[in-house]
C-alpha atoms as a PDB file:
ATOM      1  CA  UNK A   1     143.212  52.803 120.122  1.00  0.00           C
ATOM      2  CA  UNK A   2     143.391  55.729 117.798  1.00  0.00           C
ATOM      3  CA  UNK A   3     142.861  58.279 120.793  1.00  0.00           C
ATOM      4  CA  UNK A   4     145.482  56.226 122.546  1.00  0.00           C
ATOM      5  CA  UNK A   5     148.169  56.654 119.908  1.00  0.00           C
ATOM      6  CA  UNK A   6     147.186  60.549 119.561  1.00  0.00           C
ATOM      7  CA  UNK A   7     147.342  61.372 123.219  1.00  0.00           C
ATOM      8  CA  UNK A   8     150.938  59.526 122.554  1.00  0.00           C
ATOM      9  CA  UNK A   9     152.312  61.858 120.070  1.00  0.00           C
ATOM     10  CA  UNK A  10     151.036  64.905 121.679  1.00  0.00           C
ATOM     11  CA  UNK A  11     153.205  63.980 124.943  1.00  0.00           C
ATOM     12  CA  UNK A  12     156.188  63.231 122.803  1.00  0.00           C
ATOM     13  CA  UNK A  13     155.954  66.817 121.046  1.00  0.00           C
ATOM     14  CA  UNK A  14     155.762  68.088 124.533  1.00  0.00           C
ATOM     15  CA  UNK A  15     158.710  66.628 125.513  1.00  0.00           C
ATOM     16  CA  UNK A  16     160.388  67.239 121.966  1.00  0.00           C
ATOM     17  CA  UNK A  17     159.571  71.176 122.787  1.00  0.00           C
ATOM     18  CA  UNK A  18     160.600  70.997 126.906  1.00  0.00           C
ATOM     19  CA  UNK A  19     163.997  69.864 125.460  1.00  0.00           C
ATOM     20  CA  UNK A  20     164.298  72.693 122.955  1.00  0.00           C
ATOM     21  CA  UNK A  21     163.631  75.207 125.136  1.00  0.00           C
ATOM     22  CA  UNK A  22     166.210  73.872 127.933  1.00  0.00           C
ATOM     23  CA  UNK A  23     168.688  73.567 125.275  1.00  0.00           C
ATOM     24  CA  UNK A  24     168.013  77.159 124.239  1.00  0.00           C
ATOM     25  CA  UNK A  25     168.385  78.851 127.470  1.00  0.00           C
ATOM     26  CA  UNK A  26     171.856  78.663 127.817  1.00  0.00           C
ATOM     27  CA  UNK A  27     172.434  80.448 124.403  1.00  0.00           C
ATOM     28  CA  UNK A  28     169.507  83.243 125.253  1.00  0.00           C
ATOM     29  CA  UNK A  29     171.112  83.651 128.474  1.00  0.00           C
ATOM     30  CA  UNK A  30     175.030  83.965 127.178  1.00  0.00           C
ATOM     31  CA  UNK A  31     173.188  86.590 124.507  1.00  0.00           C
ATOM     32  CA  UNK A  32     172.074  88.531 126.651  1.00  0.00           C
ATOM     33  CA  UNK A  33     175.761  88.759 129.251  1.00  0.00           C
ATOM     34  CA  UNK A  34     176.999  88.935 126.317  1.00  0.00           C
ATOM     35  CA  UNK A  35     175.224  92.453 125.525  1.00  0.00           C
ATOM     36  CA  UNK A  36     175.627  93.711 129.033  1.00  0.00           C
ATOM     37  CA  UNK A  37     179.085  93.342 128.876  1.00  0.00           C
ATOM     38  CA  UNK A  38     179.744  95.004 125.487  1.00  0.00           C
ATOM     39  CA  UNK A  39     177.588  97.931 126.910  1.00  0.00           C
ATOM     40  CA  UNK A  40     180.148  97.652 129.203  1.00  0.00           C
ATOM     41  CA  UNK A  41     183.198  97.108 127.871  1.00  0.00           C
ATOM     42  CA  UNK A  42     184.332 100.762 127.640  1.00  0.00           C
ATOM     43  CA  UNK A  43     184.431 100.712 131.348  1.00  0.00           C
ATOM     44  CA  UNK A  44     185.762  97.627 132.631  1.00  0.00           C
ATOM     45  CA  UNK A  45     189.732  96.731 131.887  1.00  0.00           C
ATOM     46  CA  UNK A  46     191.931  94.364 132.916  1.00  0.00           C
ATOM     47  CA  UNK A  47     194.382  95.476 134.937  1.00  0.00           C
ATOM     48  CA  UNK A  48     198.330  93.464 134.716  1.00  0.00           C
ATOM     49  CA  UNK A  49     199.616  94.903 137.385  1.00  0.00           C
ATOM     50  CA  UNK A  50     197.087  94.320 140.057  1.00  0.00           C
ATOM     51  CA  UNK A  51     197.119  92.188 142.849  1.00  0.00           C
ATOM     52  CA  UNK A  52     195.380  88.828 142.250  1.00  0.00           C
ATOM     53  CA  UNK A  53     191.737  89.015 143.138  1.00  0.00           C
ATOM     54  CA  UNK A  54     191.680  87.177 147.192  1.00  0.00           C
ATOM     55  CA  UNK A  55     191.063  83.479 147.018  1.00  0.00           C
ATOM     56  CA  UNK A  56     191.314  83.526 143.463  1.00  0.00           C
ATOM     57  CA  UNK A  57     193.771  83.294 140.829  1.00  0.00           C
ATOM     58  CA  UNK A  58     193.261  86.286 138.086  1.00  0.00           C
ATOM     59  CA  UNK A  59     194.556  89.432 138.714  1.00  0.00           C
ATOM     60  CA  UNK A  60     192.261  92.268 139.635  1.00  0.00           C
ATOM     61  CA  UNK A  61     189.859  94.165 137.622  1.00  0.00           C
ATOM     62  CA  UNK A  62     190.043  98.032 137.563  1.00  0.00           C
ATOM     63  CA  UNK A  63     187.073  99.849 136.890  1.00  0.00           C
ATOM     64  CA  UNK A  64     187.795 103.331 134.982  1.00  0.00           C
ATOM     65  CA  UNK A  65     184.620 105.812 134.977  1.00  0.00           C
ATOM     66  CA  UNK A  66     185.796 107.505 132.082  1.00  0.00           C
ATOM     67  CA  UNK A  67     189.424 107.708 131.539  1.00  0.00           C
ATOM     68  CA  UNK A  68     191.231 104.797 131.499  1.00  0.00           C
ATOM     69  CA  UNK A  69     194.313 105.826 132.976  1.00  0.00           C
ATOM     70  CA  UNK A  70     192.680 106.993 136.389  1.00  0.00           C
ATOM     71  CA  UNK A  71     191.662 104.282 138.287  1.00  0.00           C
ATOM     72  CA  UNK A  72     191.018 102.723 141.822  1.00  0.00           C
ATOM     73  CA  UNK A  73     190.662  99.329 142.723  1.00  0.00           C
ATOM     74  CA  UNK A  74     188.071 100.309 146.010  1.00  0.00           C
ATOM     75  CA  UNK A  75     186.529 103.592 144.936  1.00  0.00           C
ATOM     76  CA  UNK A  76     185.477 105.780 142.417  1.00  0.00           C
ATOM     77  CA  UNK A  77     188.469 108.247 140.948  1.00  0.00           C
ATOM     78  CA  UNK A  78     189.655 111.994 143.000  1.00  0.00           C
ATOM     79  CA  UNK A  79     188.858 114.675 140.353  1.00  0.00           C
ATOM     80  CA  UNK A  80     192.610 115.738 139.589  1.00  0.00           C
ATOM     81  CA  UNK A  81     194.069 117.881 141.665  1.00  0.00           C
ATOM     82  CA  UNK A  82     193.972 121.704 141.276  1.00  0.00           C
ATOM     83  CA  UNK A  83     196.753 124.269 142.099  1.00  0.00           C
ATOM     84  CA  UNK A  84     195.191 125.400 145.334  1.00  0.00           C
ATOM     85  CA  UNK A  85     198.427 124.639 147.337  1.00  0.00           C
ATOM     86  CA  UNK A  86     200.303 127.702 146.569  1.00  0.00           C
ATOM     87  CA  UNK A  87     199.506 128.292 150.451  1.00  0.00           C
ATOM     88  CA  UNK A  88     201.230 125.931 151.646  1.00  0.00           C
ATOM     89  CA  UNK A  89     204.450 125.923 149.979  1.00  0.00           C
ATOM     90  CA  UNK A  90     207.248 124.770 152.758  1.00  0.00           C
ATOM     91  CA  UNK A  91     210.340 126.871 152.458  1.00  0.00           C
ATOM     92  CA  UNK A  92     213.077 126.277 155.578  1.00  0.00           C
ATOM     93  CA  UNK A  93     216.726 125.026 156.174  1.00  0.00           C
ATOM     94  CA  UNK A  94     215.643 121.574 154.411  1.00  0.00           C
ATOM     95  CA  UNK A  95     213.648 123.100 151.958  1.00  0.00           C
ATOM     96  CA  UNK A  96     214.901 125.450 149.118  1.00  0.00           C
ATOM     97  CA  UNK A  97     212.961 128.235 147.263  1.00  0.00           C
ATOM     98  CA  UNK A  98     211.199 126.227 144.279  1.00  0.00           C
ATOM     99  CA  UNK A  99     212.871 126.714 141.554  1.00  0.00           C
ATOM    100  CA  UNK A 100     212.267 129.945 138.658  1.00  0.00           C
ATOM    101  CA  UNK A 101     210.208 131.061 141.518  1.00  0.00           C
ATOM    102  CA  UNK A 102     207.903 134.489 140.557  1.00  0.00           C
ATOM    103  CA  UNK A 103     205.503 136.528 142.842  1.00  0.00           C
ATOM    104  CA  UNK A 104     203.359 138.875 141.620  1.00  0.00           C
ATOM    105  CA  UNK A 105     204.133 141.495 144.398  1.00  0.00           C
ATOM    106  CA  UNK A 106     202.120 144.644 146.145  1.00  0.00           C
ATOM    107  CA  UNK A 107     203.080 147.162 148.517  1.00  0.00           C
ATOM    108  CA  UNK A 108     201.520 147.318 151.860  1.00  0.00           C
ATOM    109  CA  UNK A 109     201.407 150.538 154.380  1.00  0.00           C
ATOM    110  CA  UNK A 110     204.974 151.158 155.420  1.00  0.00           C
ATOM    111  CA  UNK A 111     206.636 150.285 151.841  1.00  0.00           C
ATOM    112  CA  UNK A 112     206.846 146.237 152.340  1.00  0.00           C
ATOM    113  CA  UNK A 113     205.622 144.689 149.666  1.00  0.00           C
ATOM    114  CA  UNK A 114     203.831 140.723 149.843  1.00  0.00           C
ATOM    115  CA  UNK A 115     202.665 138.423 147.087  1.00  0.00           C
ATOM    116  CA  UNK A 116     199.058 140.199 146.361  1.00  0.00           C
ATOM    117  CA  UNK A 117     197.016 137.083 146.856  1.00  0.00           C
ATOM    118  CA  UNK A 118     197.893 137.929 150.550  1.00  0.00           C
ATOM    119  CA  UNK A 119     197.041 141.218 150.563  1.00  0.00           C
ATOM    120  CA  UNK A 120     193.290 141.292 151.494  1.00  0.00           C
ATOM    121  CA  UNK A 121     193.781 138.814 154.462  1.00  0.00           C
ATOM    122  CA  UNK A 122     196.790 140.763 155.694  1.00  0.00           C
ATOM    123  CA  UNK A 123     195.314 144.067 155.743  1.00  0.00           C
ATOM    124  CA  UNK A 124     192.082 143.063 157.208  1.00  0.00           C
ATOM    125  CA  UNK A 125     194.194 141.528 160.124  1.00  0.00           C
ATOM    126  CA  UNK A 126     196.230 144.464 160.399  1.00  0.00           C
ATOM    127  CA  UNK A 127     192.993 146.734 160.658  1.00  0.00           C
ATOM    128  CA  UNK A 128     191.078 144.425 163.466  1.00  0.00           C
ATOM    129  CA  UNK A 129     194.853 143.704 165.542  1.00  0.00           C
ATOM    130  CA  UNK A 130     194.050 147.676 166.123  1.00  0.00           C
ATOM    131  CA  UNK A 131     192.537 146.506 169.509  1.00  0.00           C
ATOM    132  CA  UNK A 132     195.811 144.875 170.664  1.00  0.00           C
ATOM    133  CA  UNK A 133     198.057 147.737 169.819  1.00  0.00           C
ATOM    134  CA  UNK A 134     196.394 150.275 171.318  1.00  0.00           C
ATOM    135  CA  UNK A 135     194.258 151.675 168.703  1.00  0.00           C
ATOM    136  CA  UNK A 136     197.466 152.167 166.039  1.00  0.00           C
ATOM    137  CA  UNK A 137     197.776 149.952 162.613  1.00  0.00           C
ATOM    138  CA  UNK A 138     200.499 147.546 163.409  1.00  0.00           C
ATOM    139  CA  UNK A 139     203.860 147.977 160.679  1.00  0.00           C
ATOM    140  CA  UNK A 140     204.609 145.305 158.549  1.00  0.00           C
ATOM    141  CA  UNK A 141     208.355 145.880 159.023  1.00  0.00           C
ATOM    142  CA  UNK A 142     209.543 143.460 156.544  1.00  0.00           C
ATOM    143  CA  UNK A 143     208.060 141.196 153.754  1.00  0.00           C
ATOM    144  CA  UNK A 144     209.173 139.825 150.648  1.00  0.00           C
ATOM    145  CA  UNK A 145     212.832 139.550 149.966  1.00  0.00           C
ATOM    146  CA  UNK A 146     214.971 139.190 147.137  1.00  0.00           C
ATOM    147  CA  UNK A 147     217.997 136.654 147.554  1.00  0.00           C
ATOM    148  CA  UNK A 148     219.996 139.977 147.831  1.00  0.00           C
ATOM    149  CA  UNK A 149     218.697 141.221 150.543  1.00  0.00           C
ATOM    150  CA  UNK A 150     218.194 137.371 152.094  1.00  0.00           C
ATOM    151  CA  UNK A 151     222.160 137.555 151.320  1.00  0.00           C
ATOM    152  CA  UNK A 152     223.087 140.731 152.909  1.00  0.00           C
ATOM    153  CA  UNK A 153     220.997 139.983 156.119  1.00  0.00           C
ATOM    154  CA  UNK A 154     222.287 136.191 156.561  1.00  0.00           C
ATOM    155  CA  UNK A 155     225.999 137.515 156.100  1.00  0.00           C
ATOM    156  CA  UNK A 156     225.319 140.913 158.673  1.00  0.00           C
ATOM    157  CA  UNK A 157     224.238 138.339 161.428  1.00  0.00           C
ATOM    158  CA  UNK A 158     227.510 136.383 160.875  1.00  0.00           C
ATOM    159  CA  UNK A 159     229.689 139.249 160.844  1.00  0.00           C
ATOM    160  CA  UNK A 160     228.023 139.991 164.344  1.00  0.00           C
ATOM    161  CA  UNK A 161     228.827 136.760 165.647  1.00  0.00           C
ATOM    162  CA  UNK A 162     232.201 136.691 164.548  1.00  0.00           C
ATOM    163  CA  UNK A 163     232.413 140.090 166.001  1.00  0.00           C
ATOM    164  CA  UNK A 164     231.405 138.097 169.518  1.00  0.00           C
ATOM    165  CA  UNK A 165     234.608 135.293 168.982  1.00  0.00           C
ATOM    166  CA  UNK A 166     232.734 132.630 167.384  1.00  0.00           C
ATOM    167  CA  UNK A 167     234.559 130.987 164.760  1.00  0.00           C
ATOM    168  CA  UNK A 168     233.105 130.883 160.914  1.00  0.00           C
ATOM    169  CA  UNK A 169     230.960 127.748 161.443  1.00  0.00           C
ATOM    170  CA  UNK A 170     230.044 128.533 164.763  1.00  0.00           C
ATOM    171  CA  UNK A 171     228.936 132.516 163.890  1.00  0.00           C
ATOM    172  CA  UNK A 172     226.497 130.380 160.735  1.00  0.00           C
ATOM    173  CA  UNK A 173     225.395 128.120 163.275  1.00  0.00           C
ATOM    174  CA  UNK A 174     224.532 130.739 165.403  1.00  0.00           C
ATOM    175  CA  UNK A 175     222.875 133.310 162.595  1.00  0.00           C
ATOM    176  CA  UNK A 176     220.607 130.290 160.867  1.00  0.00           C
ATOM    177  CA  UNK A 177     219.144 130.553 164.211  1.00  0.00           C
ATOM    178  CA  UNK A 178     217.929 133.597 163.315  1.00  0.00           C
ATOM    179  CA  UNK A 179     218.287 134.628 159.715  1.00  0.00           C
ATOM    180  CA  UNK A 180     217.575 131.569 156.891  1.00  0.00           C
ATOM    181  CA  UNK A 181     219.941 130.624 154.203  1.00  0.00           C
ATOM    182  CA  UNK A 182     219.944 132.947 151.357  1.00  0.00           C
ATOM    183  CA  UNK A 183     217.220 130.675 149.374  1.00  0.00           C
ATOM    184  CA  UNK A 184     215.877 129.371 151.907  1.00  0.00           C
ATOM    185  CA  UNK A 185     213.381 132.073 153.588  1.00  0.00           C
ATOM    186  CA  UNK A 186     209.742 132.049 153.709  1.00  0.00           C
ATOM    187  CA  UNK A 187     210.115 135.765 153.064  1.00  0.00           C
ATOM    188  CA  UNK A 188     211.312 135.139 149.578  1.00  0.00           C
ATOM    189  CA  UNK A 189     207.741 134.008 149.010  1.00  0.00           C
ATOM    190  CA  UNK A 190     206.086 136.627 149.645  1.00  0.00           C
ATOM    191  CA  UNK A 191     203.712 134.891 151.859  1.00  0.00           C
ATOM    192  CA  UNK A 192     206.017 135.610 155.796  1.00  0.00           C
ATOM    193  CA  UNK A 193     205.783 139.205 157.040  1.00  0.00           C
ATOM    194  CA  UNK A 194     207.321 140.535 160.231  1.00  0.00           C
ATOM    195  CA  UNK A 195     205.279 142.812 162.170  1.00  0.00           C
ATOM    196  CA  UNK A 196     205.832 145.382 164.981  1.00  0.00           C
ATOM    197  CA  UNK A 197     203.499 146.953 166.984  1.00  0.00           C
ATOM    198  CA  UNK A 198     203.097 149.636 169.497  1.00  0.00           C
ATOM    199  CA  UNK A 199     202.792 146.749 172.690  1.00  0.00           C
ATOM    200  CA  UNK A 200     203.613 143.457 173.413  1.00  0.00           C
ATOM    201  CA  UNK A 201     200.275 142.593 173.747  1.00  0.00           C
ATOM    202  CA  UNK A 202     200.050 143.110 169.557  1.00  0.00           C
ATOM    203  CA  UNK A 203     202.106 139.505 169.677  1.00  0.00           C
ATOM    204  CA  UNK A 204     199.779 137.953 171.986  1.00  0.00           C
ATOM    205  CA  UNK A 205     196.801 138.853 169.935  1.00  0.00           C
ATOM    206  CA  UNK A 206     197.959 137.814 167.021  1.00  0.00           C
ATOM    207  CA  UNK A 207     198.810 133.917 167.901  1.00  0.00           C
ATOM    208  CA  UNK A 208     194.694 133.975 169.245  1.00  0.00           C
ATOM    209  CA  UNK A 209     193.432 135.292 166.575  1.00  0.00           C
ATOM    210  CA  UNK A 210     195.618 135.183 163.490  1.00  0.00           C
ATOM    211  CA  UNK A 211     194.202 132.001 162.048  1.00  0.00           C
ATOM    212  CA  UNK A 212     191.234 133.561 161.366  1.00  0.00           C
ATOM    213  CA  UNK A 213     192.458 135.550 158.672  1.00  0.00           C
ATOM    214  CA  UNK A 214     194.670 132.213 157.716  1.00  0.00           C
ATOM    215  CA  UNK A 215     198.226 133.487 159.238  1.00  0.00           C
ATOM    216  CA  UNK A 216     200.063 130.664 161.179  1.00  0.00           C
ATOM    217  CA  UNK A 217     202.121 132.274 164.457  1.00  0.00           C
ATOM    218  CA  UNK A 218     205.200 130.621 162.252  1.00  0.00           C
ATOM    219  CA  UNK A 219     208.031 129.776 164.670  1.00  0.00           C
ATOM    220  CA  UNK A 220     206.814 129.076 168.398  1.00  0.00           C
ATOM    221  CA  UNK A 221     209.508 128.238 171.047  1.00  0.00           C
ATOM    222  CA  UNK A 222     208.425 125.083 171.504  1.00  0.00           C
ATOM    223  CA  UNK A 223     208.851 123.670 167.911  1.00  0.00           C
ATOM    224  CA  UNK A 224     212.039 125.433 167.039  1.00  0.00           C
ATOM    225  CA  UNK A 225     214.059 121.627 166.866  1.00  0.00           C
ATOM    226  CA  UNK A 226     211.315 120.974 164.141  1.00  0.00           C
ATOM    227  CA  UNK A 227     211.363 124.391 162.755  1.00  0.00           C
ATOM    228  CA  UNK A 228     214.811 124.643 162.436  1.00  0.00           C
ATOM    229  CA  UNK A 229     214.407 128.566 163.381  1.00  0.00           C
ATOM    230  CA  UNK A 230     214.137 129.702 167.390  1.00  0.00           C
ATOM    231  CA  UNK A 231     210.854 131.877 168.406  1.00  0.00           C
ATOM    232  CA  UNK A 232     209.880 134.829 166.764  1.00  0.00           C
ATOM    233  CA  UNK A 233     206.804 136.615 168.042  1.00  0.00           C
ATOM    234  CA  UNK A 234     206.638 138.921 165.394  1.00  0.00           C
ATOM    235  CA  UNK A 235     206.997 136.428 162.491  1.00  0.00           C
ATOM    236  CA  UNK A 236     203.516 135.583 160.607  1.00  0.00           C
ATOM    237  CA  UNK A 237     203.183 132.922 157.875  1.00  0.00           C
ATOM    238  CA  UNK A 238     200.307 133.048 155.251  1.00  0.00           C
ATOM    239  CA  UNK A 239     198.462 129.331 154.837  1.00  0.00           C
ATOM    240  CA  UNK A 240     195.101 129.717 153.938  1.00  0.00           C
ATOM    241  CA  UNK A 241     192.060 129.989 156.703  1.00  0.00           C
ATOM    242  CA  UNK A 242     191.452 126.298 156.253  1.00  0.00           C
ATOM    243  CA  UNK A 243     194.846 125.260 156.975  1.00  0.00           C
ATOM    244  CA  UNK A 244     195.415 127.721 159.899  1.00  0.00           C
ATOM    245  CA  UNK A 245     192.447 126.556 161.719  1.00  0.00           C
ATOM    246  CA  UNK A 246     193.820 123.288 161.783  1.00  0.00           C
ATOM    247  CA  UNK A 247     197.076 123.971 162.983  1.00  0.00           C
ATOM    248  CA  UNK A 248     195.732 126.547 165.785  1.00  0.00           C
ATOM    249  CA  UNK A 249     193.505 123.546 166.774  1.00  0.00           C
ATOM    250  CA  UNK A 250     195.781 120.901 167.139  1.00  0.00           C
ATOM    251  CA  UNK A 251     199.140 122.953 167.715  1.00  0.00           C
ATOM    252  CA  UNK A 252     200.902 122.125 165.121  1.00  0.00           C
ATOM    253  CA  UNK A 253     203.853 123.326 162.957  1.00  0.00           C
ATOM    254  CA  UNK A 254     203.950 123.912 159.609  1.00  0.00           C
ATOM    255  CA  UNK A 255     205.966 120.756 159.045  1.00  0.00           C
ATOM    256  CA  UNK A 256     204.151 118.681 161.343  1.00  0.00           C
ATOM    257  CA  UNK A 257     200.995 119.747 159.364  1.00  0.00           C
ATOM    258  CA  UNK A 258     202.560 119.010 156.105  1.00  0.00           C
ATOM    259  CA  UNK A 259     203.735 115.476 157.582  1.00  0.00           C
ATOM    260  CA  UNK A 260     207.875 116.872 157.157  1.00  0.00           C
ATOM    261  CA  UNK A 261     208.855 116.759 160.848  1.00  0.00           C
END
């Protein structure tokens, strides 16, 4: 009877025991969420403008990496930005000269002078064009400009128009066919030179190889309605290796490589 009773009681505190642990999981278990999510916390924010979660009702959840205000909703945060586009600054009848422009300038053979971080590339494609232009260093017959000069060239190629009977609109329609805006030329840059050889066959060497050294063969005949400018053979453009590549690849603009035409 006695063993009876005691094998009783032992089942009882059994049970008594199987209860307090199922009652304590819950609160070991919200413990420890409760940890991870503190650990956390620093990284995970609610964001109130983001689209509600699908299928639920919350909005979304941004996760930051380190700085809150960066953020993506798929994917971890782009590193900002750096100032590597300096190349690929789009100056044409659409597009002014940015504003307090500055070039650091240096003279090439001839007395031109470009923007010096377009020196190196220039002169190594003058030296190794050689081969097209019959052993001679092609000219760089023009580079950078000052609005003055942009000014006095736009206005000479009107006066020559006018000379020819076209009226005052038609003579600027006419010479921004040929000469940009004052304000509006790539050669205000410092990164457009125009370049004359000894042969023809300098021009065709330079649109096969010129993107090697990251010069663009700037205004093709066939793009001039996106261009705004009709063909000049002896007009180079300055973009970067990268970007040239691309273009000579695919045959593409300036503006249809920056997405503008």
């Amino acid at each position: 009877m006695e063993k009876r009773s005691a094998q009783k009681n032992q089942r009882r505190r059994r049970a008594r025991e199987r209860r307090m642990i199922a009652a304590a999981l819950p609160v070991i278990a919200l413990a420890v969420l409760t940890a991870a999510l503190s650990s956390l916390w620093g990284g995970i924010h609610l964001r109130e403008d983001a689209a509600p979660i699908p299928g639920g009702s919350g909005p979304a959840l941004a996760v930051f990496r380190s700085d809150p205000a960066e953020y993506t909703e798929d994917q971890d945060p782009q590193p900002p930005a750096q100032d590597t586009d300096w190349n690929l600054t789009l100056v044409n009848k659409w597009n002014p000269l940015p504003e307090d422009y500055e070039v650091s300038l240096v003279e090439v053979p001839g007395g031109e002078k470009v923007d010096e971080r377009i020196y190196d590339p220039l002169m190594e494609m003058l030296e190794d064009a050689k081969e097209g232009n019959q052993g001679q260093l092609p000219l760089v017959v023009s580079g950078y400009r000052t609005q003055e000069t942009q000014q006095q060239l736009y206005d000479g190629k009107i006066a020559e128009y006018r000379a020819q009977g076209y009226s005052e609109a038609e003579a600027a329609e006419q010479a921004e066919q040929w000469v940009a805006v004052p304000g509006h030329s790539e050669h205000q840059l410092g990164f457009a030179v125009d370049i004359n050889g000894a042969t023809y066959d300098l021009y065709l060497w330079l649109q096969e190889n010129s993107y090697k050294y990251g010069f663009i063969f700037r205004y093709p005949g066939n793009k001039t309605d996106i261009t705004g400018t009709a063909e000049e053979v002896w007009h180079y453009r300055y973009v970067g290796v990268e970007a040239a590549a691309e273009m000579y690849e695919q045959g593409l603009c300036l503006e249809e490589y920056l997405g503008c035409a």
